[in-house]
PDB file of N, CA and C in Angstrom:
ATOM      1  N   UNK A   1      53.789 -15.962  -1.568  1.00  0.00           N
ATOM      2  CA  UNK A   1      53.733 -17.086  -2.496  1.00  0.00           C
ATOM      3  C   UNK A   1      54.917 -18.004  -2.207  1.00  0.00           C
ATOM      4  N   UNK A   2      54.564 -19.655  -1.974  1.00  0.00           N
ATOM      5  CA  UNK A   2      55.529 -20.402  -1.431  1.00  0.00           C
ATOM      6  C   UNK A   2      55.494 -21.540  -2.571  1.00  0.00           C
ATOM      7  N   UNK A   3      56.593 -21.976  -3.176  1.00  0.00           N
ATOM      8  CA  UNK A   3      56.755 -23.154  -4.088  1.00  0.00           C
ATOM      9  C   UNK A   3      58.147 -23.560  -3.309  1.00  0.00           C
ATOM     10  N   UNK A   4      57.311 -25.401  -3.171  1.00  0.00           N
ATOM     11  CA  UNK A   4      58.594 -25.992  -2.046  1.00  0.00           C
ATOM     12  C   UNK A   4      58.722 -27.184  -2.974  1.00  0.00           C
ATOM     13  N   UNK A   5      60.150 -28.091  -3.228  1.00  0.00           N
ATOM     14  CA  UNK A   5      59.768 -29.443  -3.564  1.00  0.00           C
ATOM     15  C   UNK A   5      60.159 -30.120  -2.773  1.00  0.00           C
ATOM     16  N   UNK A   6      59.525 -31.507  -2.616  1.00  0.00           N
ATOM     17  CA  UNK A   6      60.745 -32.210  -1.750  1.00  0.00           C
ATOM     18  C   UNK A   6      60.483 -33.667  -1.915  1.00  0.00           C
ATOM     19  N   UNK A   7      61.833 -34.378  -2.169  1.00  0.00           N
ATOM     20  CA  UNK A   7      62.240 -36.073  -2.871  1.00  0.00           C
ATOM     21  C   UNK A   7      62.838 -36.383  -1.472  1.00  0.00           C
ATOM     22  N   UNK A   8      61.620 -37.935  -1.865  1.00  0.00           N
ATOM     23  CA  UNK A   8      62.548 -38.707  -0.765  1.00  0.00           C
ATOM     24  C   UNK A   8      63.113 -40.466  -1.863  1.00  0.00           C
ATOM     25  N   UNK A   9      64.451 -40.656  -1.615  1.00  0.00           N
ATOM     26  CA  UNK A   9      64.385 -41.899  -2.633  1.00  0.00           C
ATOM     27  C   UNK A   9      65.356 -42.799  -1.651  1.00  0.00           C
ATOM     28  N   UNK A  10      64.772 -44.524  -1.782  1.00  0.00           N
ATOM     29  CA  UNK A  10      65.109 -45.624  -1.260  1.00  0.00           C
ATOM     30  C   UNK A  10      66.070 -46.108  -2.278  1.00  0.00           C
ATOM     31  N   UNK A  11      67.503 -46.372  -1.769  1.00  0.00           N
ATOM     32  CA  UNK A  11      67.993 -47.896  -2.164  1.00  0.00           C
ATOM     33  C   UNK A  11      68.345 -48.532  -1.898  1.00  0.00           C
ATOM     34  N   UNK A  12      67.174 -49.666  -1.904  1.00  0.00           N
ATOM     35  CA  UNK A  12      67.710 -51.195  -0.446  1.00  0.00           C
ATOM     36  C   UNK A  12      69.151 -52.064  -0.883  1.00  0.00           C
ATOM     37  N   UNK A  13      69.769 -52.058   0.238  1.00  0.00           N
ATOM     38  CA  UNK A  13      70.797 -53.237   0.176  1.00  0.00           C
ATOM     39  C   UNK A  13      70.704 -53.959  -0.606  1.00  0.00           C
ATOM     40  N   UNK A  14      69.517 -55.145  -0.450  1.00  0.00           N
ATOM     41  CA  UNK A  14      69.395 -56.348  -0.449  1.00  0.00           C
ATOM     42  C   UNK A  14      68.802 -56.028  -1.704  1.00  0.00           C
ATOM     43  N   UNK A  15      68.478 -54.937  -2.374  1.00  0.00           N
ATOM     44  CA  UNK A  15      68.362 -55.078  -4.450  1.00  0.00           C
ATOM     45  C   UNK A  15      69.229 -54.062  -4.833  1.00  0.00           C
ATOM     46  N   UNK A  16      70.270 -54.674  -5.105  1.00  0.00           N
ATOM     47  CA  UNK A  16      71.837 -53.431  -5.748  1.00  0.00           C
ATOM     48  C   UNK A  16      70.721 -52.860  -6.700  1.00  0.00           C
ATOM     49  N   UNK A  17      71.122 -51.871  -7.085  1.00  0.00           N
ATOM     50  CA  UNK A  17      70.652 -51.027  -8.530  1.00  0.00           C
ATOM     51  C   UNK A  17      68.900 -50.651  -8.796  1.00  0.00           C
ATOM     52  N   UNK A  18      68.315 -51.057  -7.729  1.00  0.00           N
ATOM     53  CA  UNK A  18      66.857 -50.988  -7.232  1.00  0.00           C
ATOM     54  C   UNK A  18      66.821 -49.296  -6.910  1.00  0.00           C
ATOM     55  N   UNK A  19      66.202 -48.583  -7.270  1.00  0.00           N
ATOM     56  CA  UNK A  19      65.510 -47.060  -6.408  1.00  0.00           C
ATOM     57  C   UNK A  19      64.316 -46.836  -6.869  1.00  0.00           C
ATOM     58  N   UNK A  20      63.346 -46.211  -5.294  1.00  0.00           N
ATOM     59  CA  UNK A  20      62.488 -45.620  -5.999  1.00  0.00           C
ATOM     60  C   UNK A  20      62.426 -44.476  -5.083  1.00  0.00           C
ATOM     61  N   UNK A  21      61.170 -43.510  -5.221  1.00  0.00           N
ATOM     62  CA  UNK A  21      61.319 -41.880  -4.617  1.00  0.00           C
ATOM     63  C   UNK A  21      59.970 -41.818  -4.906  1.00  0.00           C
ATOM     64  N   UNK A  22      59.777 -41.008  -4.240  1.00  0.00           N
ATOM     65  CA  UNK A  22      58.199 -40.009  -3.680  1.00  0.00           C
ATOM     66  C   UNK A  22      58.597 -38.696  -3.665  1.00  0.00           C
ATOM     67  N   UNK A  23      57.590 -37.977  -4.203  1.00  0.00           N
ATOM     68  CA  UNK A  23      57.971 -36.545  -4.551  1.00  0.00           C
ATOM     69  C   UNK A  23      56.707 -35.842  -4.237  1.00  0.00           C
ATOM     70  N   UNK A  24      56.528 -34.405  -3.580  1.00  0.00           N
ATOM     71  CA  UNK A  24      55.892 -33.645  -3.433  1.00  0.00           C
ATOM     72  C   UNK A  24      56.276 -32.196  -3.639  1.00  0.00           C
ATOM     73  N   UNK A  25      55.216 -32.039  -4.360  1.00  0.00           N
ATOM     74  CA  UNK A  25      55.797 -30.829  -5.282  1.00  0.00           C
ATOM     75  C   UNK A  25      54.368 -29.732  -4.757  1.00  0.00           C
ATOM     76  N   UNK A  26      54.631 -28.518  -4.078  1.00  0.00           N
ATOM     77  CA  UNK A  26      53.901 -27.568  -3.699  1.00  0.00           C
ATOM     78  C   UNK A  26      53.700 -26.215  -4.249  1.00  0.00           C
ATOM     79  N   UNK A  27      52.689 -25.639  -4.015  1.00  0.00           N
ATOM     80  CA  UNK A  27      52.569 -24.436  -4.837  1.00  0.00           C
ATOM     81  C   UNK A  27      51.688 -23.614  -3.772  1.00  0.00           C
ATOM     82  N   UNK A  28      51.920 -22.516  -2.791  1.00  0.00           N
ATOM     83  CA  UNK A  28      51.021 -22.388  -1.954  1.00  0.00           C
ATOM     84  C   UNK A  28      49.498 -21.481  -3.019  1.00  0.00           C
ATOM     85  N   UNK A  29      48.620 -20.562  -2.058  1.00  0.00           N
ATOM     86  CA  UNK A  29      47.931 -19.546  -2.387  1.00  0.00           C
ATOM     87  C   UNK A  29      48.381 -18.717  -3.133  1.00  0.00           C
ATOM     88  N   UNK A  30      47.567 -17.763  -3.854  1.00  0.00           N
ATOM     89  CA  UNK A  30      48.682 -16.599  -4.622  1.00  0.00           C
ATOM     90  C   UNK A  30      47.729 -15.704  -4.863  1.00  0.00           C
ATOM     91  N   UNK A  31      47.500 -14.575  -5.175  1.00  0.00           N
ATOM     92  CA  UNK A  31      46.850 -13.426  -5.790  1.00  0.00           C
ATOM     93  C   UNK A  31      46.931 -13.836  -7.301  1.00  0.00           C
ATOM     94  N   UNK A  32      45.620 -13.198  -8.209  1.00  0.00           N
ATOM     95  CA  UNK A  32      45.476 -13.726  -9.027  1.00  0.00           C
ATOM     96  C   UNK A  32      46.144 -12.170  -9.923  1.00  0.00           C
ATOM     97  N   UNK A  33      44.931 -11.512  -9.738  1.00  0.00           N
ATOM     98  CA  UNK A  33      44.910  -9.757  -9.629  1.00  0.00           C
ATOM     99  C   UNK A  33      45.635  -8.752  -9.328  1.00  0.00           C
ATOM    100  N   UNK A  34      46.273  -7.338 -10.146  1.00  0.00           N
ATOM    101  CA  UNK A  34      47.074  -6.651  -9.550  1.00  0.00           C
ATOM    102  C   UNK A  34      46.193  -6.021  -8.317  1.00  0.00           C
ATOM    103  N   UNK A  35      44.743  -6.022  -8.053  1.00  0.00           N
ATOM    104  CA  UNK A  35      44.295  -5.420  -6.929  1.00  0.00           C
ATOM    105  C   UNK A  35      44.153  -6.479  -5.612  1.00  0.00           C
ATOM    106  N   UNK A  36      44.764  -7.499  -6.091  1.00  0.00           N
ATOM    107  CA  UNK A  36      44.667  -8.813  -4.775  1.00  0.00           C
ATOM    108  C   UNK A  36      43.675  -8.715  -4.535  1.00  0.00           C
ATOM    109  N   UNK A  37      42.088  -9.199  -5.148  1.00  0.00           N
ATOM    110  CA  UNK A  37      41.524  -9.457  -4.714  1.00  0.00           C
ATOM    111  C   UNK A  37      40.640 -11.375  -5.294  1.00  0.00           C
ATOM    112  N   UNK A  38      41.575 -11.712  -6.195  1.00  0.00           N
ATOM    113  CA  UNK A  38      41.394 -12.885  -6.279  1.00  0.00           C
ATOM    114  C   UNK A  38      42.543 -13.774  -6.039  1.00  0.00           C
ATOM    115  N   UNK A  39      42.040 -15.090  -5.416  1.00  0.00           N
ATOM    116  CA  UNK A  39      43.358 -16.125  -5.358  1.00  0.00           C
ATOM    117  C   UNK A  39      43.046 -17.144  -6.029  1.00  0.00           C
ATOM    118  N   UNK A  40      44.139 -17.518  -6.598  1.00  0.00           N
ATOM    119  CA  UNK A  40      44.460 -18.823  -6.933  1.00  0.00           C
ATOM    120  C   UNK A  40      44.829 -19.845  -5.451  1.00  0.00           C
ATOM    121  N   UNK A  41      43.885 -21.543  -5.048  1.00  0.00           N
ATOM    122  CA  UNK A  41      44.198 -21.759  -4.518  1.00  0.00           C
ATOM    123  C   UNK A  41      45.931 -22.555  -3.995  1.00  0.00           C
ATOM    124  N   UNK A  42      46.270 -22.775  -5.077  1.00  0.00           N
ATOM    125  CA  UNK A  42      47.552 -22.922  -4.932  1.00  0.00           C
ATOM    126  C   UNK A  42      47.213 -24.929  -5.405  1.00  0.00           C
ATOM    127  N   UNK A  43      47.915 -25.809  -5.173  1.00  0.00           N
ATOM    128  CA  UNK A  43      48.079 -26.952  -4.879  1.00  0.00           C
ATOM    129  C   UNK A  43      49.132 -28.063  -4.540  1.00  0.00           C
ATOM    130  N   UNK A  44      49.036 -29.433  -4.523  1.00  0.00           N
ATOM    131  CA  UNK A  44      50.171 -29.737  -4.110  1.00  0.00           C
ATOM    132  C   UNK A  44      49.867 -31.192  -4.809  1.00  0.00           C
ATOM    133  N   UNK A  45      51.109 -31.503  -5.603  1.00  0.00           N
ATOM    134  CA  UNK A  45      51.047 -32.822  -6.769  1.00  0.00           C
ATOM    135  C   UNK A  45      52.422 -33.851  -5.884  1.00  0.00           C
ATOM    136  N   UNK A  46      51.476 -35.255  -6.211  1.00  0.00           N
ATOM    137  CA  UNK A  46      52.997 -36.354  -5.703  1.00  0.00           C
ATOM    138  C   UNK A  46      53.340 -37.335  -7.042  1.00  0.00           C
ATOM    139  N   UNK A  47      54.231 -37.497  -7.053  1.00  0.00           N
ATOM    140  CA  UNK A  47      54.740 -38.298  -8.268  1.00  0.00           C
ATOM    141  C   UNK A  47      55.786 -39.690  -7.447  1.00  0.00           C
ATOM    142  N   UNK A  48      55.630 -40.846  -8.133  1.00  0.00           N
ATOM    143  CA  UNK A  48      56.493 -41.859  -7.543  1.00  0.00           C
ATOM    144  C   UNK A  48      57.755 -42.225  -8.761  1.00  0.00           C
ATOM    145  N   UNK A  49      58.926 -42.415  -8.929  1.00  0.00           N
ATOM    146  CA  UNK A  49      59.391 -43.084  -9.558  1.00  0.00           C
ATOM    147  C   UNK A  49      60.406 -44.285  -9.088  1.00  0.00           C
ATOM    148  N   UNK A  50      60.738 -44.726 -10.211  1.00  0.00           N
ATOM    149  CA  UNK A  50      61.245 -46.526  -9.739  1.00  0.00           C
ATOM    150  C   UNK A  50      62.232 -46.405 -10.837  1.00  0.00           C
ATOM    151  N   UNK A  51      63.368 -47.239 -10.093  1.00  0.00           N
ATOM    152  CA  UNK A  51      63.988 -47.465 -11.295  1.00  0.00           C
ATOM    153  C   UNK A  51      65.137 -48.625 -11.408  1.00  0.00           C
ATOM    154  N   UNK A  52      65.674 -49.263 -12.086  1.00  0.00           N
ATOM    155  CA  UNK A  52      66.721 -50.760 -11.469  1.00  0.00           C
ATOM    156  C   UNK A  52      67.776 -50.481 -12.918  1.00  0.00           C
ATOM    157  N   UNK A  53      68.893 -50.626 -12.521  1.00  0.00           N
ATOM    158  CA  UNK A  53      70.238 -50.519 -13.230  1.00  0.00           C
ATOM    159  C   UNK A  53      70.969 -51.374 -13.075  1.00  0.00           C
ATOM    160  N   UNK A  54      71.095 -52.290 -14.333  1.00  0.00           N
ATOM    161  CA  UNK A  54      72.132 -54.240 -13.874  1.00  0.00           C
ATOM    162  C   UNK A  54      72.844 -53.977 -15.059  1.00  0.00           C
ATOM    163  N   UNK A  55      74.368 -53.598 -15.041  1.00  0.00           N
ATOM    164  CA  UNK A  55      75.304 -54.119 -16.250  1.00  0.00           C
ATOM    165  C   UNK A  55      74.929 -52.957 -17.225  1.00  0.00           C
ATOM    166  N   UNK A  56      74.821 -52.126 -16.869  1.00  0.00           N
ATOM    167  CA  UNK A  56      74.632 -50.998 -17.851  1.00  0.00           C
ATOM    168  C   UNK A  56      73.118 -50.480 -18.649  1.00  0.00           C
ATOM    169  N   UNK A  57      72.428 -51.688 -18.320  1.00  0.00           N
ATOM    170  CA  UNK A  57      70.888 -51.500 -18.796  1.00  0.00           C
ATOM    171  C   UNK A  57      70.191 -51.226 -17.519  1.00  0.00           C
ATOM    172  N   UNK A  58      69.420 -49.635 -17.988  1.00  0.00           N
ATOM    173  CA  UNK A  58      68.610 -49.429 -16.924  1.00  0.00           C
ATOM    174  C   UNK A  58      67.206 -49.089 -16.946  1.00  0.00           C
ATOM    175  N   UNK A  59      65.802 -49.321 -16.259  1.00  0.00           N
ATOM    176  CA  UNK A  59      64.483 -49.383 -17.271  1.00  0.00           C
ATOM    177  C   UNK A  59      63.942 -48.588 -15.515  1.00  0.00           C
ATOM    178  N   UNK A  60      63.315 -47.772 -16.267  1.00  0.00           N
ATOM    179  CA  UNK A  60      61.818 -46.953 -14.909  1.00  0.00           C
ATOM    180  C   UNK A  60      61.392 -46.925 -15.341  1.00  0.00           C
ATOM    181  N   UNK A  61      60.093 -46.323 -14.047  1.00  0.00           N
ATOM    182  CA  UNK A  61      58.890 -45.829 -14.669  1.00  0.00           C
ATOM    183  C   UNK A  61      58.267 -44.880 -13.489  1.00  0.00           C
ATOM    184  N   UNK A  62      57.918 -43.886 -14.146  1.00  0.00           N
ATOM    185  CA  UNK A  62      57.565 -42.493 -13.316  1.00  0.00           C
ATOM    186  C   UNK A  62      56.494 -42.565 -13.285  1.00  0.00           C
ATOM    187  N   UNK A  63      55.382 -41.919 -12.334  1.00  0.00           N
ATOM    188  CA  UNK A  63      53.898 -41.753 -12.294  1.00  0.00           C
ATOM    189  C   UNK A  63      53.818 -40.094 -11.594  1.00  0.00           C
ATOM    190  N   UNK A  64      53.583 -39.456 -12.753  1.00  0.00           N
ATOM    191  CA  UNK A  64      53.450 -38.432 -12.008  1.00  0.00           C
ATOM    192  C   UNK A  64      52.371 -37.633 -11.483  1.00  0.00           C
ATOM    193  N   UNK A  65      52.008 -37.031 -10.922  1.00  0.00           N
ATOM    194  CA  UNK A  65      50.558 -36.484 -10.506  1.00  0.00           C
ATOM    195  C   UNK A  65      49.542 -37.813 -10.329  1.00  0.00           C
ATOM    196  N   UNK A  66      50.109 -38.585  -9.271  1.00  0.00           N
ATOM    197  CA  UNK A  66      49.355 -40.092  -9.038  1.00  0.00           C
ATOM    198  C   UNK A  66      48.459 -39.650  -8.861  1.00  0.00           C
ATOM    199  N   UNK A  67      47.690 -38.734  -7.541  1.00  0.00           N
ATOM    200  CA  UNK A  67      45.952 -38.601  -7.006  1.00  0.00           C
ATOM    201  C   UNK A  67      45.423 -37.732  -8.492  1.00  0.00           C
ATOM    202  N   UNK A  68      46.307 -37.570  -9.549  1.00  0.00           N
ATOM    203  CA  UNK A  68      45.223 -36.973 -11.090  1.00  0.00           C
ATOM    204  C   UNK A  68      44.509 -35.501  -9.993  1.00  0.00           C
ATOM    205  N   UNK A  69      45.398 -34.773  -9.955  1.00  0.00           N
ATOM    206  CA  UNK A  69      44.775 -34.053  -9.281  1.00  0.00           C
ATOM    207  C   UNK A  69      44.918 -32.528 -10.384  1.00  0.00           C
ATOM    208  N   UNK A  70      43.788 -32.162 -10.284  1.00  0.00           N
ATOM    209  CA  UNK A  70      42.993 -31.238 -11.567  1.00  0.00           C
ATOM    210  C   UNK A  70      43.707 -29.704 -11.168  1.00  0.00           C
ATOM    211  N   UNK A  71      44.688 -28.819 -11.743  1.00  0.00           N
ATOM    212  CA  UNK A  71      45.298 -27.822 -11.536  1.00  0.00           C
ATOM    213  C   UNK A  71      45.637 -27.282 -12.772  1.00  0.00           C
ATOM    214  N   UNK A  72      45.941 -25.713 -12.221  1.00  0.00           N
ATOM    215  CA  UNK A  72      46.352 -24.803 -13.315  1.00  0.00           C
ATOM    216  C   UNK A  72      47.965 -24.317 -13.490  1.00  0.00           C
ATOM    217  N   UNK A  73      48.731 -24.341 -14.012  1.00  0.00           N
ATOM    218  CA  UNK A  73      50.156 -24.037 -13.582  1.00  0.00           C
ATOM    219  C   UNK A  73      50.281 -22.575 -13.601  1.00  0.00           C
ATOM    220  N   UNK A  74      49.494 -22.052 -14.468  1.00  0.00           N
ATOM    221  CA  UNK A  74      49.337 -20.440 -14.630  1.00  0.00           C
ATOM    222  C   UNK A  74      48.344 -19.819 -14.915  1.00  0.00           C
ATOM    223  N   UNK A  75      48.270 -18.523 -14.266  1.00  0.00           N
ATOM    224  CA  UNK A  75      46.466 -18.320 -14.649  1.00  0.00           C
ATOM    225  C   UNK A  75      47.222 -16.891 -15.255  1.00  0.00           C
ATOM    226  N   UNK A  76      46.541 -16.242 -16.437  1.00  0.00           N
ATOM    227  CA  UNK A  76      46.357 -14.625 -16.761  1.00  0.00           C
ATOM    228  C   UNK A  76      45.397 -14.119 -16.512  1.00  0.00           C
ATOM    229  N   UNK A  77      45.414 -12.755 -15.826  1.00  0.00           N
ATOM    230  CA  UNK A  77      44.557 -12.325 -15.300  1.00  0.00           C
ATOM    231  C   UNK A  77      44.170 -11.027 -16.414  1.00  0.00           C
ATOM    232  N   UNK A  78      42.762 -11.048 -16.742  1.00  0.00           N
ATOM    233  CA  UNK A  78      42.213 -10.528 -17.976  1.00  0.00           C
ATOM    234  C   UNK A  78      40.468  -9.427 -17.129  1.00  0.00           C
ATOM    235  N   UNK A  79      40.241  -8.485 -17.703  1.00  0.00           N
ATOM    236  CA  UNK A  79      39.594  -8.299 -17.500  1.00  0.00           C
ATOM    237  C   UNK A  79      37.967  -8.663 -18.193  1.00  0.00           C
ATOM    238  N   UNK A  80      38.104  -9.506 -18.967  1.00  0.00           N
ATOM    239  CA  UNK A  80      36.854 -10.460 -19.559  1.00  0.00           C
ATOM    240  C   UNK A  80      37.101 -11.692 -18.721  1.00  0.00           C
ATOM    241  N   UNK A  81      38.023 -11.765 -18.276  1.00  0.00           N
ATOM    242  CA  UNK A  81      38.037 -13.191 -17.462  1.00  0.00           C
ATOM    243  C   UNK A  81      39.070 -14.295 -17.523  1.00  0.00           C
ATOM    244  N   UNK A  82      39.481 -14.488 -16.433  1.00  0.00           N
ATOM    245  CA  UNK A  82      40.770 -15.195 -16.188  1.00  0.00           C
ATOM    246  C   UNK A  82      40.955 -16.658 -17.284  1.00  0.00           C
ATOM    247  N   UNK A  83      42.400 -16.660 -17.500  1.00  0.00           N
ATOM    248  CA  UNK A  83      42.559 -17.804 -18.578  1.00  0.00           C
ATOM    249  C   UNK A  83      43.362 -18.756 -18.008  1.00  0.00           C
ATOM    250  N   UNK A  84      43.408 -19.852 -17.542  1.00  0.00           N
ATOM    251  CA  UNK A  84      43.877 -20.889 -16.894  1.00  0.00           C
ATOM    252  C   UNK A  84      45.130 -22.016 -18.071  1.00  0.00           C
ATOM    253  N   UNK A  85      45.886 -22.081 -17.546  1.00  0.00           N
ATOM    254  CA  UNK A  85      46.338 -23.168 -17.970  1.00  0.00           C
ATOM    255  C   UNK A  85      46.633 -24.883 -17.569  1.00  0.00           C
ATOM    256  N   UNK A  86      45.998 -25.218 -17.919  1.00  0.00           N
ATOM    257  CA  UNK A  86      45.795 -26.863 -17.082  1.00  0.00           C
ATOM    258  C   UNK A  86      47.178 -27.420 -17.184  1.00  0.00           C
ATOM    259  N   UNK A  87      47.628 -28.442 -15.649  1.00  0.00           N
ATOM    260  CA  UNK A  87      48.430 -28.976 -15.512  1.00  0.00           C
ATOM    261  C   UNK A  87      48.545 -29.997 -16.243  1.00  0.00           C
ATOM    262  N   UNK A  88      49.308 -30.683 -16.006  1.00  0.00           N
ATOM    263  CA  UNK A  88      49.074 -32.405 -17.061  1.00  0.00           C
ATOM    264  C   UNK A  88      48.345 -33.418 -15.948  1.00  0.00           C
ATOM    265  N   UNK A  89      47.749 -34.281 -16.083  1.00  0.00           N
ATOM    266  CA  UNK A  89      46.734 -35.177 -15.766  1.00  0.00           C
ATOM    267  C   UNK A  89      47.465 -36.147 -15.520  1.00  0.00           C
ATOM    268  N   UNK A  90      47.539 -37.462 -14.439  1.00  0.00           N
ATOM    269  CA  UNK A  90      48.226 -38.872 -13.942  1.00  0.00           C
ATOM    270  C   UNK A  90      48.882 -38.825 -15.909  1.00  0.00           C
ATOM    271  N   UNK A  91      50.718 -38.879 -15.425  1.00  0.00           N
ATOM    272  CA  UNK A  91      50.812 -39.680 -16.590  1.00  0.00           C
ATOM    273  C   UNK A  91      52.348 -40.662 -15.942  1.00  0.00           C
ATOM    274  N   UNK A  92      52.175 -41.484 -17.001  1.00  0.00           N
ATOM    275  CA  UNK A  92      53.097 -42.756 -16.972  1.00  0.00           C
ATOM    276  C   UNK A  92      54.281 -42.270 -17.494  1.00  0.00           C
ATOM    277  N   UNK A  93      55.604 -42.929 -17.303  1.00  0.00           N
ATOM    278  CA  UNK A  93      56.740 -42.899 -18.230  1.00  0.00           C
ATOM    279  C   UNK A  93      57.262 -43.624 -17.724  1.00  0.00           C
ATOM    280  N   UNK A  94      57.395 -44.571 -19.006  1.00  0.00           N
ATOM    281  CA  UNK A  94      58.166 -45.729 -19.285  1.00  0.00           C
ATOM    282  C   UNK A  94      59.718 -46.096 -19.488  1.00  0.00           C
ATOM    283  N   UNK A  95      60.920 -45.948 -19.356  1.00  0.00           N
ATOM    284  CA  UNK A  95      61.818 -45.692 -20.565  1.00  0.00           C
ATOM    285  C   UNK A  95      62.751 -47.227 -19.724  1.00  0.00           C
ATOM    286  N   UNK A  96      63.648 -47.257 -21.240  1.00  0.00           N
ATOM    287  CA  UNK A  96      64.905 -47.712 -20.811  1.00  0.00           C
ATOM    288  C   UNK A  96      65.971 -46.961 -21.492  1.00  0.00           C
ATOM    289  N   UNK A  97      67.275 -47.851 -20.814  1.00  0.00           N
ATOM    290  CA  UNK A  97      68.338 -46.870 -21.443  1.00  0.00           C
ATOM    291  C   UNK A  97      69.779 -47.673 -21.250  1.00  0.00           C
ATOM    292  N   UNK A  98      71.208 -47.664 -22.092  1.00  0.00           N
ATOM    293  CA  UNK A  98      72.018 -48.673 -22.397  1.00  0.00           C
ATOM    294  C   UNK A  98      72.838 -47.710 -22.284  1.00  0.00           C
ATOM    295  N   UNK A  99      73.886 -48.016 -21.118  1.00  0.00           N
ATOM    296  CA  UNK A  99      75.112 -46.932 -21.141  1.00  0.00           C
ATOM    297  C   UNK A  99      76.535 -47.762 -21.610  1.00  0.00           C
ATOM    298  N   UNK A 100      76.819 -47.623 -22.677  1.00  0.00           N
ATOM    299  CA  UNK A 100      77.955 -47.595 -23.164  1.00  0.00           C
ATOM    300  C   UNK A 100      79.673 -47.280 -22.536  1.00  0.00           C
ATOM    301  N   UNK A 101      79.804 -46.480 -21.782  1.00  0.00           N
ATOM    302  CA  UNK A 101      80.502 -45.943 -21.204  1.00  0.00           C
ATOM    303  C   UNK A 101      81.517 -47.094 -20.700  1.00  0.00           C
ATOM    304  N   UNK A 102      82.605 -47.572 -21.146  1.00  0.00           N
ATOM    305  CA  UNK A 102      84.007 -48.621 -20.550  1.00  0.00           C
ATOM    306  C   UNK A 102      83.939 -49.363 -21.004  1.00  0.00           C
ATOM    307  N   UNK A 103      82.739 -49.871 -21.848  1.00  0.00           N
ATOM    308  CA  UNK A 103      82.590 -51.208 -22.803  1.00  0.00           C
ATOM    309  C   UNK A 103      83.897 -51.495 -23.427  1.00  0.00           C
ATOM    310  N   UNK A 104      84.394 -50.431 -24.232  1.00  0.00           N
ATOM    311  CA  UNK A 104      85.599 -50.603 -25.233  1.00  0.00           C
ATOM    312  C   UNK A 104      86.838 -50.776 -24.543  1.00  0.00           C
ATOM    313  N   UNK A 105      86.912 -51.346 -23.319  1.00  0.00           N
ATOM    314  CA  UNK A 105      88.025 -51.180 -23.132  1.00  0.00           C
ATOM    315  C   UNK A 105      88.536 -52.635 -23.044  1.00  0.00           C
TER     316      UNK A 105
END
C-alpha cells in the first residue's frame, strides 16, 4: 500500500505576491479483507490553488478534487458487506485574510 503527495507551486517575478500550485494526491491498490482477497482500487485526486498577498490582505481560492473524481477514503470490511466512505466531491474555497502583524508600530 503506497500513499504519495506531491505540490508543485509557481511564483512569477513579474506578479510579487501571486502563487499558485497543483497537487496530486495518491492512494495506490490495497486489500480490502483480512483474507486478501478483495481490493480496493486505490485512486489519485488533483487540486489547484491560487493565491495573491498585497499589504497584508491576502484572498485564494482552492479547487480541490478538480476531475470530481468519485472515491472512498475508507472502506470496512464486514461480512454482510463492505461499507464505503465517500470522498468529498469538486469543492471550491474561497477565503480572505488581514494580517495585522507590525501595523502598530
Amino acid at each position: 500500500h503506497m500513499i504519495s503527495n506531491t505540490e508543485f507551486t509557481y511564483k512569477p517575478h513579474f506578479l510579487k505576491g501571486f502563487r499558485i500550485g497543483a497537487e496530486w494526491q495518491y492512494v495506490s491498490r490495497y486489500y480490502i479483507d483480512p483474507g486478501n482477497t478483495q481490493i480496493y482500487p486505490g485512486y489519485n485526486l488533483f487540486n489547484i490553488r491560487a493565491g495573491y498577498t498585497w499589504q497584508g490582505l491576502e484572498l485564494w481560492l482552492n479547487v480541490l478534487n478538480v476531475t470530481n473524481k468519485i472515491y472512498a477514503t475508507t472502506i470496512d470490511y464486514a461480512s454482510y458487506g463492505n461499507s464505503y466512505r465517500p470522498g468529498n466531491p469538486r469543492t471550491f474555497l474561497i477565503g480572505i485574510a488581514y494580517h495585522f502583524e507590525g501595523k502598530n508600530k
